[in-house]
N, C-alpha and C. Protein backbone atom coordinates (compact mmCIF):
# COMPACT_ATOMS: atom_id res chain seq x y z
N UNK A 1 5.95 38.68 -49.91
CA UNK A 1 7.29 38.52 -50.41
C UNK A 1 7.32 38.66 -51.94
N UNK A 2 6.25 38.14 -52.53
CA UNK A 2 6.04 38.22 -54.09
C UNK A 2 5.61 39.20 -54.48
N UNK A 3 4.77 39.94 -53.72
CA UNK A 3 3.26 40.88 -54.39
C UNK A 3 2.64 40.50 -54.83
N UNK A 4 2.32 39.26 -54.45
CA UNK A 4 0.94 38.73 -55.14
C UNK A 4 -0.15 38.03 -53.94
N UNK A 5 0.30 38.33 -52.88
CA UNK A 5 -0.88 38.44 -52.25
C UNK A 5 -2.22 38.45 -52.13
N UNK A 6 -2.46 39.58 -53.30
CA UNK A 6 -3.88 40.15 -53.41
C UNK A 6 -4.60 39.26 -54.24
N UNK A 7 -3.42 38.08 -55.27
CA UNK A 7 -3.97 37.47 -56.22
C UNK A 7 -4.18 35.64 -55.56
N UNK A 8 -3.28 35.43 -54.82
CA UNK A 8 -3.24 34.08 -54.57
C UNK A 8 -2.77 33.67 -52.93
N UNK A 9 -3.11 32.52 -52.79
CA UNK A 9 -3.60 32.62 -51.20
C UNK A 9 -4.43 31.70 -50.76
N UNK A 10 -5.42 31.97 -51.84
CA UNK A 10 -7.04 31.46 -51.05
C UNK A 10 -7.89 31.03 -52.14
N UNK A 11 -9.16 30.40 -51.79
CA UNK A 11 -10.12 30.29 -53.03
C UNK A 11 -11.22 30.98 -52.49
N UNK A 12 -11.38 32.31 -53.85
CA UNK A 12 -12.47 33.01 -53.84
C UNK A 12 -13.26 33.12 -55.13
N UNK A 13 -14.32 33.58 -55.53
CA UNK A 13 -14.73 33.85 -56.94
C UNK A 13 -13.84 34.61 -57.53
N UNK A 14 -13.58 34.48 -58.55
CA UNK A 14 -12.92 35.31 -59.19
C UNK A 14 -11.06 35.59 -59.33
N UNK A 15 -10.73 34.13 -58.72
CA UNK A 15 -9.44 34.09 -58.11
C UNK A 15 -9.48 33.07 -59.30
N UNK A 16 -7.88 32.92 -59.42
CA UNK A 16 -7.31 31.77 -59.98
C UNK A 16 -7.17 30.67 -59.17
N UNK A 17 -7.42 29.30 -59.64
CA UNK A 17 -7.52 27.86 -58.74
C UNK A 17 -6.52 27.23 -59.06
N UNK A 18 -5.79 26.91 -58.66
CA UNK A 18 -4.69 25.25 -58.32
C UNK A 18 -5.33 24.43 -57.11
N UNK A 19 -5.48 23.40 -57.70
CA UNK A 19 -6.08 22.81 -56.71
C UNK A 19 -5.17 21.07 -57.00
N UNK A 20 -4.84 20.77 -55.74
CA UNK A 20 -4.36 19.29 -56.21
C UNK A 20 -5.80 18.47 -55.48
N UNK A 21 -5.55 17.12 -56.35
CA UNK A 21 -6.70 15.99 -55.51
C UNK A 21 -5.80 15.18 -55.62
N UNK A 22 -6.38 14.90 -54.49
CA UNK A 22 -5.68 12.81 -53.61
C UNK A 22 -6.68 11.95 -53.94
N UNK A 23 -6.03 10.82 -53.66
CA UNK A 23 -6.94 9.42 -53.71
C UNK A 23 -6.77 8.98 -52.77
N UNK A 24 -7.65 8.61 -51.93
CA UNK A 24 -6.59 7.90 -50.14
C UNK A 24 -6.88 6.48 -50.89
N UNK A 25 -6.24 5.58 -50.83
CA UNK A 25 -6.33 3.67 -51.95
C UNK A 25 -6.55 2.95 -50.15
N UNK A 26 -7.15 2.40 -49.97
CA UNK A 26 -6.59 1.43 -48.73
C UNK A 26 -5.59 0.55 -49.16
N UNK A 27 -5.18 -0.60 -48.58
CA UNK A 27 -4.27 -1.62 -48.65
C UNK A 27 -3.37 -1.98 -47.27
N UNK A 28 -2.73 -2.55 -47.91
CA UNK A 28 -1.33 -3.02 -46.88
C UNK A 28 -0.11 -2.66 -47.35
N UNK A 29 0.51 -1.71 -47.27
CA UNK A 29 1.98 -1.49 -47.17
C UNK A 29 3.15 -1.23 -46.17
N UNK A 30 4.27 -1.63 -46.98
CA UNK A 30 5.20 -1.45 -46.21
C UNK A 30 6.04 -0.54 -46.81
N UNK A 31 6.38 0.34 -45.71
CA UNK A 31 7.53 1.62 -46.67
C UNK A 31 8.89 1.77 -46.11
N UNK A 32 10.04 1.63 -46.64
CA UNK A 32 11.50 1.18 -46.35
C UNK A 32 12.15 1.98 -46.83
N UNK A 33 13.12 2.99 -45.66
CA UNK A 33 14.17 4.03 -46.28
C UNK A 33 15.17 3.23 -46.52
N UNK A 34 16.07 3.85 -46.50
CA UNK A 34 17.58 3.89 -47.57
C UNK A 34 18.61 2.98 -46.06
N UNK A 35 17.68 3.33 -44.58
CA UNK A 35 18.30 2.60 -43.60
C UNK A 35 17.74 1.58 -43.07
N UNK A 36 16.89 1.02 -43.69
CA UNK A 36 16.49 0.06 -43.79
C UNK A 36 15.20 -0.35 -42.91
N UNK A 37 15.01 1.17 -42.02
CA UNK A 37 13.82 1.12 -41.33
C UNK A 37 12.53 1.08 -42.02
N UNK A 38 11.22 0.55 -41.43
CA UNK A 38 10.40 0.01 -42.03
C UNK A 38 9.38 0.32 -41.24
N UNK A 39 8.79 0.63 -42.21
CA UNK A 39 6.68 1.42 -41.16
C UNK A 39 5.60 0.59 -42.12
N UNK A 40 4.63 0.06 -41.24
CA UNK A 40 3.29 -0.73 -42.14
C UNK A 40 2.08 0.74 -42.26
N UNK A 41 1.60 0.73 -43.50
CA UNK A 41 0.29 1.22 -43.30
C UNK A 41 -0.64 0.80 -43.76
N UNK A 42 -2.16 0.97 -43.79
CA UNK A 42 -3.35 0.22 -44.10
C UNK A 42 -3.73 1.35 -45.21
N UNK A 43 -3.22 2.16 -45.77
CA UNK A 43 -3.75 3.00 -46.97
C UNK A 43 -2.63 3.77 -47.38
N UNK A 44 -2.67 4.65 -48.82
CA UNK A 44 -1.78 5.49 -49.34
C UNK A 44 -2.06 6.49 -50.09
N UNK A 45 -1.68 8.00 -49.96
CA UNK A 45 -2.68 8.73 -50.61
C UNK A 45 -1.93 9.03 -51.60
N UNK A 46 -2.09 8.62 -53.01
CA UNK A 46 -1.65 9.14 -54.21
C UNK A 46 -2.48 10.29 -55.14
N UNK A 47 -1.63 11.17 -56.30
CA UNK A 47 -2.06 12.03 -56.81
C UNK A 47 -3.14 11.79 -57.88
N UNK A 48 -4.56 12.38 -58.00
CA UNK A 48 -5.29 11.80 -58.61
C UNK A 48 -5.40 12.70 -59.86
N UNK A 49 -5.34 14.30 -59.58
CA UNK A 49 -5.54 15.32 -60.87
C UNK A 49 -5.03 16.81 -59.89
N UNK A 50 -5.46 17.94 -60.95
CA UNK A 50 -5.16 18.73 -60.42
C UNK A 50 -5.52 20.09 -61.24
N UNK A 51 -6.06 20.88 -60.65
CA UNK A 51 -7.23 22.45 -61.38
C UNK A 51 -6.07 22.87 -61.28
N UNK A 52 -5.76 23.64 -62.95
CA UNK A 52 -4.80 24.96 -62.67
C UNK A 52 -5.47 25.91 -63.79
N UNK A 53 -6.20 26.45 -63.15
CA UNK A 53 -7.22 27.88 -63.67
C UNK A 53 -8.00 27.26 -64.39
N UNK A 54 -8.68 26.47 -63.82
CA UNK A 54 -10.11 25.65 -63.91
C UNK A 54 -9.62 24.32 -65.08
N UNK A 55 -8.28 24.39 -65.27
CA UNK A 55 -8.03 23.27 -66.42
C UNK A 55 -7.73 22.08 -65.45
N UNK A 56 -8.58 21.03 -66.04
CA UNK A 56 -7.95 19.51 -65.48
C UNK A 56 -6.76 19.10 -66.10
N UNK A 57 -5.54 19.22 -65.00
CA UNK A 57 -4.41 18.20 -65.23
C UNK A 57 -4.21 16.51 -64.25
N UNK A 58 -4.28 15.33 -65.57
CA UNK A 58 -4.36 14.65 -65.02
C UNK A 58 -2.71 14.22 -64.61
N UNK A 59 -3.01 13.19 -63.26
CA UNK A 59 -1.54 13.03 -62.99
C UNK A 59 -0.85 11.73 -63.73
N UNK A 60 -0.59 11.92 -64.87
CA UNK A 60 -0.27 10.62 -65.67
C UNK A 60 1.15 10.96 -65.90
N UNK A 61 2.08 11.74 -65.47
CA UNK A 61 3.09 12.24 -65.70
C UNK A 61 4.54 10.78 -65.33
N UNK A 62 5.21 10.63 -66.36
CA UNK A 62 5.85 10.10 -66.15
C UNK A 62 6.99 10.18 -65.03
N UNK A 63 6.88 11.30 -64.72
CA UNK A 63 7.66 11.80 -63.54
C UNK A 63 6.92 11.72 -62.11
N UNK A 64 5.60 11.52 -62.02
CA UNK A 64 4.77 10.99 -60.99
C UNK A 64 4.98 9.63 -60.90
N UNK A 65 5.94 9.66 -59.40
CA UNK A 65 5.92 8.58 -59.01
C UNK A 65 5.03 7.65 -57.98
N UNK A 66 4.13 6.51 -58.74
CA UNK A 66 2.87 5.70 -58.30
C UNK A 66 3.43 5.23 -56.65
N UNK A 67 2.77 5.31 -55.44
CA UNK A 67 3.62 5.14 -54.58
C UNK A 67 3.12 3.42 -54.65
N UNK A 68 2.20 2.93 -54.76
CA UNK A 68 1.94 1.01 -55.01
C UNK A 68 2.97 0.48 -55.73
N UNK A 69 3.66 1.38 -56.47
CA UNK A 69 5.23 0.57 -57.44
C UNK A 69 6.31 0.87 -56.19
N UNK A 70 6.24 1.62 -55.55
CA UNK A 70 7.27 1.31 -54.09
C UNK A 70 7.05 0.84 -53.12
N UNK A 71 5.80 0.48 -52.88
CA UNK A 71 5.50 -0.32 -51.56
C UNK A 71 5.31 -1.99 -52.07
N UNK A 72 5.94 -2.68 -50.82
CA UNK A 72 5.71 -4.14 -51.01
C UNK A 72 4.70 -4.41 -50.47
């Protein structure tokens, strides 16, 4: 759809990398929509960094939202 196909896609040598990393955290949470339904889980995977053409971006972005500041 782009033409870029030939460039991105996949990880090969010689390709450009984006790569995101997770953190899986264990714990206890609880996560609550807007209807008030409610799911428990025993872990949460938040954003830890991220390769964009071999550069480390860390996720400290004020616009990254920590999901442990929304779970009770």
């Amino acid at each position: 759809m782009l033409g870029l196909s030939a460039r991105l896609g996949h990880l090969a040598v010689g390709r450009v990398a984006d790569i995101s990393v997770q953190d899986l955290r264990p714990g206890n949470f609880t996560w609550r929509d807007n209807s008030g339904d409610q799911v428990q889980a025993n872990s949460v995977i938040s954003p830890a960094f991220c390769l964009r053409a071999g550069e480390v971006i860390q996720a400290d972005s004020p616009a990254v939202v920590r999901p442990m500041a929304l779970a009770s």
